[in-house]
Protein backbone atom coordinates (compact mmCIF):
# COMPACT_ATOMS: atom_id res chain seq x y z
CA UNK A 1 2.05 11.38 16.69
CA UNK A 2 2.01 13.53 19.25
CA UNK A 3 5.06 11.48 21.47
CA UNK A 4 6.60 11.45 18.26
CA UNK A 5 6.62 15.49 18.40
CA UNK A 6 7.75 15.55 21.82
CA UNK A 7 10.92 13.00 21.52
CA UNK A 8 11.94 14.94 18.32
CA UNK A 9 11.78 18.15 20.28
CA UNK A 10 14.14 16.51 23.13
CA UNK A 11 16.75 15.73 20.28
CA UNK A 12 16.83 19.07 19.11
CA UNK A 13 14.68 18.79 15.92
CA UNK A 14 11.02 20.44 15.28
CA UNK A 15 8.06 18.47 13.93
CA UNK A 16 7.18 21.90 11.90
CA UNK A 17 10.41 21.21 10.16
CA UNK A 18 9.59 18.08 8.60
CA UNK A 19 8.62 18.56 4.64
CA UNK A 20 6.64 15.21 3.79
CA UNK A 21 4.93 12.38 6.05
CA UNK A 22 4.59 9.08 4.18
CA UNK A 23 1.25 7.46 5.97
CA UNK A 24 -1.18 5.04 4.82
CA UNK A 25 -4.87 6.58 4.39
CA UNK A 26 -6.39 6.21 8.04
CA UNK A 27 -8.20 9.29 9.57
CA UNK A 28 -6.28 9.33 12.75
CA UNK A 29 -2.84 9.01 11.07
CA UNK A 30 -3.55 12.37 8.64
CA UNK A 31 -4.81 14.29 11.76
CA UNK A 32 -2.03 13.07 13.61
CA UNK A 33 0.26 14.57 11.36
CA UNK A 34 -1.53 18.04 10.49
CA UNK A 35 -1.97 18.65 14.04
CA UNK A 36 1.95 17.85 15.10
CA UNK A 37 3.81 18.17 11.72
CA UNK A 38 2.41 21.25 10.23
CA UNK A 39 4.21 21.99 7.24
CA UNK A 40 4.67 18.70 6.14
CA UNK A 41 2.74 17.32 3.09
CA UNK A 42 0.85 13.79 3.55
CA UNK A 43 1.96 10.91 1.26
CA UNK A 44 -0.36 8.34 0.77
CA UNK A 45 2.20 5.57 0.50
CA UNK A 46 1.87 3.65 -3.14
CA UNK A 47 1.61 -0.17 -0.84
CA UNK A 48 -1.63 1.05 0.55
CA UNK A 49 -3.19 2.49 -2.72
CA UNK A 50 -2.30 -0.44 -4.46
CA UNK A 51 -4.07 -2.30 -1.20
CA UNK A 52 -7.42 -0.29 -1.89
CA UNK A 53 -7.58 -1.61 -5.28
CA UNK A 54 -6.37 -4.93 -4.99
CA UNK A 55 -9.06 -5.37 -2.03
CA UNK A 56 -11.69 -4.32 -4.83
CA UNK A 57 -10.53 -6.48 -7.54
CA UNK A 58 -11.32 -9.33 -4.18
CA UNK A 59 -14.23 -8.11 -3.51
CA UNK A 60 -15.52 -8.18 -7.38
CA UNK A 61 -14.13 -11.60 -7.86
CA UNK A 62 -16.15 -13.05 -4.48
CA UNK A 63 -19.31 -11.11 -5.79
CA UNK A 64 -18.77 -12.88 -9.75
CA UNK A 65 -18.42 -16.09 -7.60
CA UNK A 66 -21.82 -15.90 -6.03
CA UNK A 67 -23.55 -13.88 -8.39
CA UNK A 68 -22.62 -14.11 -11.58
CA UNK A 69 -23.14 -16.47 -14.80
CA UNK A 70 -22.40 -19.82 -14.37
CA UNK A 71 -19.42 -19.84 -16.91
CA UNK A 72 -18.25 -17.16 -14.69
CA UNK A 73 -18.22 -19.00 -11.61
CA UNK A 74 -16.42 -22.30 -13.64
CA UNK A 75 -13.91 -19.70 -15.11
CA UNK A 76 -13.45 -18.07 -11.26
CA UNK A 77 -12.78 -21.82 -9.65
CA UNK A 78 -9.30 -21.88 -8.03
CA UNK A 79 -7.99 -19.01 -9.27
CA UNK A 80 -8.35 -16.49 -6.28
CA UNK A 81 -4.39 -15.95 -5.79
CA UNK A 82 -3.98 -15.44 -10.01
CA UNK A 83 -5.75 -11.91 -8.91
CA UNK A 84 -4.12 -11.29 -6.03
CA UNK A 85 -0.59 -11.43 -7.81
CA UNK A 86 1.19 -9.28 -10.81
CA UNK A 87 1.52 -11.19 -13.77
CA UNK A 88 5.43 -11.40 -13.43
CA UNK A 89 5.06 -13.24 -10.19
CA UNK A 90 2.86 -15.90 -11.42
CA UNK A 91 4.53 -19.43 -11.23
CA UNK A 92 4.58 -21.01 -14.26
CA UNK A 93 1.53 -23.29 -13.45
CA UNK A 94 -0.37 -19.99 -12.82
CA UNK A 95 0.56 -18.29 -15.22
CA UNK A 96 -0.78 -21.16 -17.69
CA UNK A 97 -3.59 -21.19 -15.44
CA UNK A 98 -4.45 -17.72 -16.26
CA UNK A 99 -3.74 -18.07 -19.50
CA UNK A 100 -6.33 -20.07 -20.51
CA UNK A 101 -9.13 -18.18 -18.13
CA UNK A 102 -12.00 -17.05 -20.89
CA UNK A 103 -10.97 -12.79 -19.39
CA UNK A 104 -13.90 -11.59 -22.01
CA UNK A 105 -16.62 -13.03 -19.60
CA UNK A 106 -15.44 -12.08 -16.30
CA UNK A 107 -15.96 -8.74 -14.77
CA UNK A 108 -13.06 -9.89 -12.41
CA UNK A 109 -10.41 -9.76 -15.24
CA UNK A 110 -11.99 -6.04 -15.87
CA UNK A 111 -11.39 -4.78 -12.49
CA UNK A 112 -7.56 -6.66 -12.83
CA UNK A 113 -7.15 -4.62 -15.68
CA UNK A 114 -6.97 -1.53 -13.78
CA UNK A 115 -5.05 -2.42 -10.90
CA UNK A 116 -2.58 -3.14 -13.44
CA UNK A 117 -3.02 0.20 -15.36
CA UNK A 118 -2.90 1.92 -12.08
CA UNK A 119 0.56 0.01 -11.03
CA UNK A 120 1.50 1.06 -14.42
CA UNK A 121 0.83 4.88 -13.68
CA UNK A 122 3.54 4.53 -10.55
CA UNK A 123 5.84 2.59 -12.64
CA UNK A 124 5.82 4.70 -15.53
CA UNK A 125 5.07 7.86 -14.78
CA UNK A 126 8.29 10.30 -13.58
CA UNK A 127 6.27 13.44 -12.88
CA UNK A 128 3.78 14.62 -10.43
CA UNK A 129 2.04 17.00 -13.07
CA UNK A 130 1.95 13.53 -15.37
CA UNK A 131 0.70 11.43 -12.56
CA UNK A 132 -2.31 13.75 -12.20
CA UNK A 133 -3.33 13.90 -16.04
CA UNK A 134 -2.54 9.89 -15.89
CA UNK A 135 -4.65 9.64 -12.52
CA UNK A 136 -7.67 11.57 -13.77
CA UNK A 137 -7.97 9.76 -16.40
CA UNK A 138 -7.78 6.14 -14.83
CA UNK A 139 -10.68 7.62 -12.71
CA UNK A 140 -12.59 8.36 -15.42
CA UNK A 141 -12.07 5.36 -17.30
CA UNK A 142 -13.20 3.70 -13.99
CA UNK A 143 -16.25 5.41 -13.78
CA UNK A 144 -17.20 5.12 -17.55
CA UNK A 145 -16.43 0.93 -17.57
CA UNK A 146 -18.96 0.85 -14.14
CA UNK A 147 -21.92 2.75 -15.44
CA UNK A 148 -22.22 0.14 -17.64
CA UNK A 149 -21.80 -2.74 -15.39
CA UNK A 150 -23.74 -4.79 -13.18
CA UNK A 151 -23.62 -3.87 -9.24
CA UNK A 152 -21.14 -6.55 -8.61
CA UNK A 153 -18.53 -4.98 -10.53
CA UNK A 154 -19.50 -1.07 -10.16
CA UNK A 155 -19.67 -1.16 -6.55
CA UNK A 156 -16.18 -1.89 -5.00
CA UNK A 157 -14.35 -0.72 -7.99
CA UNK A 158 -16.85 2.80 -7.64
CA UNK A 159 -15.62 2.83 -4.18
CA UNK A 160 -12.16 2.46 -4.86
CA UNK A 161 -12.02 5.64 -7.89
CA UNK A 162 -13.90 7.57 -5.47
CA UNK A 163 -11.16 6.86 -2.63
CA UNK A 164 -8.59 7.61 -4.84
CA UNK A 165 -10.22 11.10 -6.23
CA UNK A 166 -10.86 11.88 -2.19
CA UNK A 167 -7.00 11.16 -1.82
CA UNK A 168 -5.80 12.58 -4.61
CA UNK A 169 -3.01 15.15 -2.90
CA UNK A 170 -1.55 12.24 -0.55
CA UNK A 171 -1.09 10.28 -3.84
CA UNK A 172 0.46 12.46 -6.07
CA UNK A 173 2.74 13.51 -3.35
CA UNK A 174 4.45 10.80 -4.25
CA UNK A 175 5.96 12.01 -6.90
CA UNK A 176 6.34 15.31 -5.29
CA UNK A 177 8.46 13.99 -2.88
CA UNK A 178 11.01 11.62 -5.19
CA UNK A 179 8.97 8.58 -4.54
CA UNK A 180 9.24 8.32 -0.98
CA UNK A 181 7.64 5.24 0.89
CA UNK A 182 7.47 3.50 3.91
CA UNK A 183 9.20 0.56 2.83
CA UNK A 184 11.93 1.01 5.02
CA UNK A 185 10.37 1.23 7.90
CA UNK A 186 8.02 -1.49 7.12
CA UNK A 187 10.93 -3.55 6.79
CA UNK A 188 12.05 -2.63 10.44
CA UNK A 189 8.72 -3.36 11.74
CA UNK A 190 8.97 -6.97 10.36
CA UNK A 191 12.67 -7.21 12.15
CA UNK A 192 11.39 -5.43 15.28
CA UNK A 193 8.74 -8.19 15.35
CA UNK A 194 10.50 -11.04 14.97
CA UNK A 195 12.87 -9.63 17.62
CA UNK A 196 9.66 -9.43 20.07
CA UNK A 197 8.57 -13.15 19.14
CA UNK A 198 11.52 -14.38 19.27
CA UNK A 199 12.30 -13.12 23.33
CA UNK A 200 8.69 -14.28 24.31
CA UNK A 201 8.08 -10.57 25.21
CA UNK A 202 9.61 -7.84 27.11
CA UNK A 203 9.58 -6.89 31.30
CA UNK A 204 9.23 -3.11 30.52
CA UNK A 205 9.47 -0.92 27.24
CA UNK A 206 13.38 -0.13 28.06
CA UNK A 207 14.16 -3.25 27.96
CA UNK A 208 11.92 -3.94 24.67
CA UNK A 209 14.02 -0.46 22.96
CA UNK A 210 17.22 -0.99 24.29
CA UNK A 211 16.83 -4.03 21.99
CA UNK A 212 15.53 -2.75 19.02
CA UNK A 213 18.57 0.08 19.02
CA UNK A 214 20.96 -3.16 19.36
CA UNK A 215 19.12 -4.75 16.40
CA UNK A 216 18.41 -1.08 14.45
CA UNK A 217 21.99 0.17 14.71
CA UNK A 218 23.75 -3.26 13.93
CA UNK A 219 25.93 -2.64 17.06
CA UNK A 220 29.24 -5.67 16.92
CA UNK A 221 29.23 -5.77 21.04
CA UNK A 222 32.69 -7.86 20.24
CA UNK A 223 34.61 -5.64 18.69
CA UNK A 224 33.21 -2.90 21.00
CA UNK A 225 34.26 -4.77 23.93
CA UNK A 226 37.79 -5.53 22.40
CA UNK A 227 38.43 -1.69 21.35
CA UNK A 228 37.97 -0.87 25.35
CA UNK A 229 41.14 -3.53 25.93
């Protein structure tokens, strides 16, 4: 963060200047920008939330298929990427799969429940002031459902409320800030990538950049090279 500060300040911008930072939820990354970027206000970007909980719903499932009853583990066999998906992006063999999945035994299909009704929150939800209301009560709701619930269940999803209560700012900044994500620059990360595969590496980081700016900018060298005729 802090070369970021220092190239910004070479092309006459200020790091104090910027209003929101859209991170994901490491340590290093909110320091990074509290320390450099003091006035802006840290996102929490909605892939990485959604990351935390999915990763619980995982974690439940593996526990269930270890632990749990044995019509649990019969109803949990092959079914590992029916959680990991939203139920509009289930082929249709999944989705018949899934279908027919006994949901009242399975402490999994609990904990899938409220990834969904947490997806629902950022789908649904237009306001920040909503969000929060909406938020606080999925936390609660989260908390209630694992008091009553064997360790399996109540411990990742416990540990993912708790995350998201400990976050709580970052996340609703997303709605302060019109929605903003880092999808866009995700995306360039995947092209940059490629870019770097696909030369077998770089000599020297100017060479690696000068590049990426080719790539970045969609330069047409072409008709450059024709408009200098």
């Amino acid at each position: 963060m802090g070369a970021f500060s220092d190239e910004w300040l070479k092309r006459n911008g200020h790091p104090h200047a910027i209003t929101y930072a859209a991170i994901d939820m490491s340590a290093s990354y909110q320091s990074g920008v509290r320390n450099n970027c003091r006035n802006a206000r840290i996102i929490f970007d909605r892939f990485y939330v959604m990351k935390l909980i999915g990763d619980r719903v995982d974690e439940v499932r593996q526990a269930e298929n270890k632990r749990g009853t044995t019509e649990a583990k019969k109803q949990l066999k092959k079914t590992m990427w029916l959680w990991r998906k939203n139920p509009e992006n289930l082929t249709e063999t999944q989705r018949i799969h899934f279908d027919r999945i006994d949901h009242d035994c399975l402490w999994t299909s609990k904990a899938y429940q409220m990834r969904l009704a947490l997806k629902n929150i950022y789908n649904q939800v237009p306001f920040e002031s909503w969000a929060r209301r909406r938020l606080r009560s999925w936390c609660n709701w989260v908390k209630k459902t694992a008091a009553k619930a064997p360790h399996l269940f109540a411990g990742p999803i416990l540990k993912a409320a708790k995350s998201i209560e400990k976050h709580q700012d970052g996340i609703l900044a997303f709605w302060g800030s019109g929605k903003m994500t880092t999808a866009y620059l995700e995306g360039l990360n995947s092209v940059f990538s490629a870019v770097k595969r696909k030369a077998r590496g770089f000599r020297n980081p100017d060479n690696l950049i000068t590049m990426l700016c080719f790539i970045a900018e969609k330069i047409d060298i072409l008709k450059n090279q024709q408009a200098t005729h």
